[in-house]
N, C-alpha and C. Protein backbone atom coordinates (compact mmCIF):
# COMPACT_ATOMS: atom_id res chain seq x y z
N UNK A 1 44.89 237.82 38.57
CA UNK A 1 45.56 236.65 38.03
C UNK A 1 46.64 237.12 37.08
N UNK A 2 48.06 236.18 36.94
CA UNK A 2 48.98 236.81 36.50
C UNK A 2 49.57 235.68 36.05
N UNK A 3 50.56 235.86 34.99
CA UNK A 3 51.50 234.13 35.34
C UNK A 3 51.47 233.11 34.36
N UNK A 4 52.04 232.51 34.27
CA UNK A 4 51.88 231.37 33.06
C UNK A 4 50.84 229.86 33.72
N UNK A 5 51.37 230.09 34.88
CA UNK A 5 50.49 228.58 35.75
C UNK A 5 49.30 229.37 35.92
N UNK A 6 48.78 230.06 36.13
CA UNK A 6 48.24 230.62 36.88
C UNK A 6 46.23 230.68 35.51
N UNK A 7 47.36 231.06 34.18
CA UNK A 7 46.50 231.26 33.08
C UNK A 7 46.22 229.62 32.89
N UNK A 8 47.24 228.76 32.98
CA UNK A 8 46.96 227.29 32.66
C UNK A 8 45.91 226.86 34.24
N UNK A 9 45.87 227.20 34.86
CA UNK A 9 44.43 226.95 35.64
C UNK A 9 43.70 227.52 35.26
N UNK A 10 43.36 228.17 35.36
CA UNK A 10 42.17 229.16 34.61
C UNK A 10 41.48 228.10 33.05
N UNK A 11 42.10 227.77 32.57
CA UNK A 11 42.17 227.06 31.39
C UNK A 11 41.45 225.51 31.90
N UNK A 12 42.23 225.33 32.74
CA UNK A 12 41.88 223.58 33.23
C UNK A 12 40.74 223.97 33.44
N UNK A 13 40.59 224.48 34.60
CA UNK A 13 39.28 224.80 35.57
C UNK A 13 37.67 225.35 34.66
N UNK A 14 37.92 226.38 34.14
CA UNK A 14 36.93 226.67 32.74
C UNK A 14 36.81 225.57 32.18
N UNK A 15 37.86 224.34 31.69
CA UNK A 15 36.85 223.80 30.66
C UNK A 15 36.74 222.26 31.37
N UNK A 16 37.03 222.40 32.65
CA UNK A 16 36.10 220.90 33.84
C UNK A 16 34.91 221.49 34.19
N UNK A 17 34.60 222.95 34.49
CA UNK A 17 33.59 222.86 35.49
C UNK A 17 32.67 224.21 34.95
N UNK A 18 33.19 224.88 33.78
CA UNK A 18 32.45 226.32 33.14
C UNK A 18 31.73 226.87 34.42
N UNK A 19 32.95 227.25 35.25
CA UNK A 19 32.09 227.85 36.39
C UNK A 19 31.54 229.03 35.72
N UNK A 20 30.68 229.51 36.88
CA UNK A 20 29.90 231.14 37.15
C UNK A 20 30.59 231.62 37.94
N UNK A 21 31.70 231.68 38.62
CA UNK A 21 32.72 232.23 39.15
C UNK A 21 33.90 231.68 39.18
N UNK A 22 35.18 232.42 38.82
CA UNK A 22 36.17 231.58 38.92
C UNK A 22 37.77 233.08 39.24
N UNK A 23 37.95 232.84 40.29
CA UNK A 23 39.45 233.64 41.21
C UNK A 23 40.21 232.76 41.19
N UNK A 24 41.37 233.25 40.66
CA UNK A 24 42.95 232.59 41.27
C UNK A 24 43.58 233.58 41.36
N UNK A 25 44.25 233.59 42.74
CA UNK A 25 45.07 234.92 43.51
C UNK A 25 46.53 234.00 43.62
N UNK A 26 47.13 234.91 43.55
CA UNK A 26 48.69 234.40 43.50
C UNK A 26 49.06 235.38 44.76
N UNK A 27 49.79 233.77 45.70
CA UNK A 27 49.63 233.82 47.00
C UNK A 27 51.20 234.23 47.38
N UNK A 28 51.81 233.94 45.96
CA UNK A 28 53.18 233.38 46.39
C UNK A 28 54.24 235.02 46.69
N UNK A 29 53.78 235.64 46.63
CA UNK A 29 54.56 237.19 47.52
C UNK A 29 54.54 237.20 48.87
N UNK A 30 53.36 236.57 49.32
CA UNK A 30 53.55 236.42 50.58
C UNK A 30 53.88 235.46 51.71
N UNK A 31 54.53 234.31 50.94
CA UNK A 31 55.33 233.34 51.31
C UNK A 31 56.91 233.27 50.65
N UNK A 32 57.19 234.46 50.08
CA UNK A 32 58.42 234.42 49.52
C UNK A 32 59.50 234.48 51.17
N UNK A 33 60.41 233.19 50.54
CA UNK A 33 61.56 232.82 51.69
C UNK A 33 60.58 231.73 52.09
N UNK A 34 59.78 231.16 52.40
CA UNK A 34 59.29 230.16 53.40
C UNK A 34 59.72 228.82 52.42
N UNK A 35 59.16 227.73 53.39
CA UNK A 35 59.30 226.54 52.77
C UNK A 35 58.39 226.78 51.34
N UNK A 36 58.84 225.92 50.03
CA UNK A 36 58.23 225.89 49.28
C UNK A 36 58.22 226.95 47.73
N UNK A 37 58.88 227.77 48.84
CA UNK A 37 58.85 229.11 47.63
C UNK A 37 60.25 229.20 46.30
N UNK A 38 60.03 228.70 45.49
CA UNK A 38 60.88 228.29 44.43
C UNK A 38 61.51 229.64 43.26
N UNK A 39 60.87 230.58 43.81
CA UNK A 39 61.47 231.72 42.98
C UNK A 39 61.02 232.57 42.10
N UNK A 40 60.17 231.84 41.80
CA UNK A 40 59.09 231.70 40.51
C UNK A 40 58.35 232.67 40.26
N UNK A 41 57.71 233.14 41.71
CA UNK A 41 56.69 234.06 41.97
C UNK A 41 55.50 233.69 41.16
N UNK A 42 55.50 231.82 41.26
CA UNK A 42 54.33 231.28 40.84
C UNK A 42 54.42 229.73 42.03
N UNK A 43 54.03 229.93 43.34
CA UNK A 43 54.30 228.80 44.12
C UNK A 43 53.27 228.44 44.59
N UNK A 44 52.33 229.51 44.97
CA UNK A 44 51.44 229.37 45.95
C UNK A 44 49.66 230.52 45.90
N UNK A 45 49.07 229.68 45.32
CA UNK A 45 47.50 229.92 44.99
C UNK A 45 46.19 229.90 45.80
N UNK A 46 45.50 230.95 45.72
CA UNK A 46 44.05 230.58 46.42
C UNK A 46 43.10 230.81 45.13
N UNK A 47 42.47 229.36 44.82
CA UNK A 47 41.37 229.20 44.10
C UNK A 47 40.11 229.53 44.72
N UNK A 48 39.09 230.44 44.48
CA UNK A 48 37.88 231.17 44.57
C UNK A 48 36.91 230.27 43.38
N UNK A 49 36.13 229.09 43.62
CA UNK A 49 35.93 228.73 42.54
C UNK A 49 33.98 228.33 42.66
N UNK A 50 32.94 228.63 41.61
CA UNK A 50 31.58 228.53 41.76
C UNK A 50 31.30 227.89 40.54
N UNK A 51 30.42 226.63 41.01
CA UNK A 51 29.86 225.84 39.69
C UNK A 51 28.62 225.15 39.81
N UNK A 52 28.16 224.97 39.26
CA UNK A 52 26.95 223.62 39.48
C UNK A 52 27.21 222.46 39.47
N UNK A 53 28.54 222.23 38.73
CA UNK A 53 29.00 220.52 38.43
C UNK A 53 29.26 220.48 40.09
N UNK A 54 29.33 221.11 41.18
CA UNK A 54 29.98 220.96 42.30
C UNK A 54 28.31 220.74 43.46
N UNK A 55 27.22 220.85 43.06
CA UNK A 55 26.25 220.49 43.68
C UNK A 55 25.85 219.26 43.79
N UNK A 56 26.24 218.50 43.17
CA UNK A 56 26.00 217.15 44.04
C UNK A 56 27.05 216.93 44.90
N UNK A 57 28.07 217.71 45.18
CA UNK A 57 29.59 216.93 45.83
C UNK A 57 29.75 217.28 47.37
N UNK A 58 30.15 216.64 47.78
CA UNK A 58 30.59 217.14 49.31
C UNK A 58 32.06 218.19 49.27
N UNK A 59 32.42 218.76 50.17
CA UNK A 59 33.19 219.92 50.46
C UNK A 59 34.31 218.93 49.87
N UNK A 60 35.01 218.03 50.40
CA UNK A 60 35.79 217.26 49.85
C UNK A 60 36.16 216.79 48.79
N UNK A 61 35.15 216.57 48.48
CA UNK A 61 35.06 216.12 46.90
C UNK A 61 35.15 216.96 45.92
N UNK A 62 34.92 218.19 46.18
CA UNK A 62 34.67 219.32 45.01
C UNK A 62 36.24 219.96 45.43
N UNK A 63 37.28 219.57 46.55
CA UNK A 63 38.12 220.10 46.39
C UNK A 63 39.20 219.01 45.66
N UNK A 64 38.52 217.56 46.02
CA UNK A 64 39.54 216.95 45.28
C UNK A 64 39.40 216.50 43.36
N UNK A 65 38.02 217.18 43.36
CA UNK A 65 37.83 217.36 41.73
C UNK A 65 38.76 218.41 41.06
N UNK A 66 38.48 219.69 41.87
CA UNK A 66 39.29 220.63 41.46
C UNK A 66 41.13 220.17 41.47
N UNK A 67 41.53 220.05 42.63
CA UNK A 67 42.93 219.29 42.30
C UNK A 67 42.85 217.91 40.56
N UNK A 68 42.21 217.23 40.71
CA UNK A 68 42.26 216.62 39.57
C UNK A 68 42.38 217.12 37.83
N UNK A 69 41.08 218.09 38.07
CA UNK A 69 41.59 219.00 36.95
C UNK A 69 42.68 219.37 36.99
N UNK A 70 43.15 219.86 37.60
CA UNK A 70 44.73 220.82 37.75
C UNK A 70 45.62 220.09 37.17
N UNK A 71 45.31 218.61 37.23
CA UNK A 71 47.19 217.83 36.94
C UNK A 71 48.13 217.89 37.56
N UNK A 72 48.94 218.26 37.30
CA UNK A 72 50.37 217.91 37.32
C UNK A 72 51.12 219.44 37.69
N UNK A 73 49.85 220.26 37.59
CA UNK A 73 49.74 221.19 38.61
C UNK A 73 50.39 221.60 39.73
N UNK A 74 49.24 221.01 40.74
CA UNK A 74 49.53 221.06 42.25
C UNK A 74 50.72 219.76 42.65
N UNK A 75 51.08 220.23 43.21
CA UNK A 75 52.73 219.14 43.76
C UNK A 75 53.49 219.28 43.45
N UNK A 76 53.52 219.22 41.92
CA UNK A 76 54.82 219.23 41.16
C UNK A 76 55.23 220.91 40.22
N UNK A 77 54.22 221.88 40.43
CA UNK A 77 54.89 222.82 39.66
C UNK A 77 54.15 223.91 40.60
N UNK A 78 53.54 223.91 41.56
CA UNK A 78 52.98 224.62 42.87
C UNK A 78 53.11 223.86 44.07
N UNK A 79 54.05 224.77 44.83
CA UNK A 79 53.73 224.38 46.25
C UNK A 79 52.82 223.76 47.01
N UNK A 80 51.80 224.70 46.45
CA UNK A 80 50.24 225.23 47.62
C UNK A 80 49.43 225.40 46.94
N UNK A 81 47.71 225.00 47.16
CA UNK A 81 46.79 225.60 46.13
C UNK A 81 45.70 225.81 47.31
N UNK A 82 45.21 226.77 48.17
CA UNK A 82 43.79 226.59 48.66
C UNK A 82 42.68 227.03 48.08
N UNK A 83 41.99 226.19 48.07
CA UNK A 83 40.54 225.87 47.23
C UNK A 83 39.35 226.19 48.14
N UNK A 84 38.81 227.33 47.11
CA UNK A 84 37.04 227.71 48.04
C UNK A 84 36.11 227.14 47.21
N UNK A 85 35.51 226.09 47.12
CA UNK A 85 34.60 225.47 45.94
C UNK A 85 33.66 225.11 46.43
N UNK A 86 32.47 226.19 45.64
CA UNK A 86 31.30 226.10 45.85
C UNK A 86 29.89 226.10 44.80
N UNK A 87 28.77 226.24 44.98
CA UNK A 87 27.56 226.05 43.79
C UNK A 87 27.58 227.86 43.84
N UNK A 88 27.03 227.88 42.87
CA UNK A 88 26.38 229.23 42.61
C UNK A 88 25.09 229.77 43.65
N UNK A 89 24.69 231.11 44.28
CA UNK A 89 24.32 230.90 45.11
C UNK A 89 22.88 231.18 44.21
């Protein structure tokens, strides 16, 4: 993890869900030139993310919790975010 967005997830995400695991890979080197890619070398994310708040939720739901935390985040200051969200095993 690297980045100014990148530390402000990390931030969101820790204090919605105090996972037991938590990855954010910065995706965006390897979409540099494609649609989306703004320059930044902060566009495009894969969240690696493990919690318990995410055991009652369906696959869906725990990805659209995670987008919620994020804000203003995803859409408007990232391209792309793919989300692995799961319970602790």
């Amino acid at each position: 993890m690297s980045g100014t967005i990148a530390h402000e997830m990390e931030e969101r995400l820790t204090g919605a869900f105090a996972p037991s695991k938590l990855e954010i890979i910065n995706d965006s080197a390897s979409h540099a030139g494609h649609s989306g890619d703004d320059g930044s070398g902060e566009s495009h994310f894969t969240i690696i993310i493990e919690s318990a708040a995410f055991e009652p939720m369906s696959r869906l739901a725990r990805q659209r919790a995670v987008i919620a935390a994020l804000g203003d985040i995803v859409g408007e200051r990232v391209h792309a975010v793919a989300i692995k969200a799961g319970v602790p095993a």
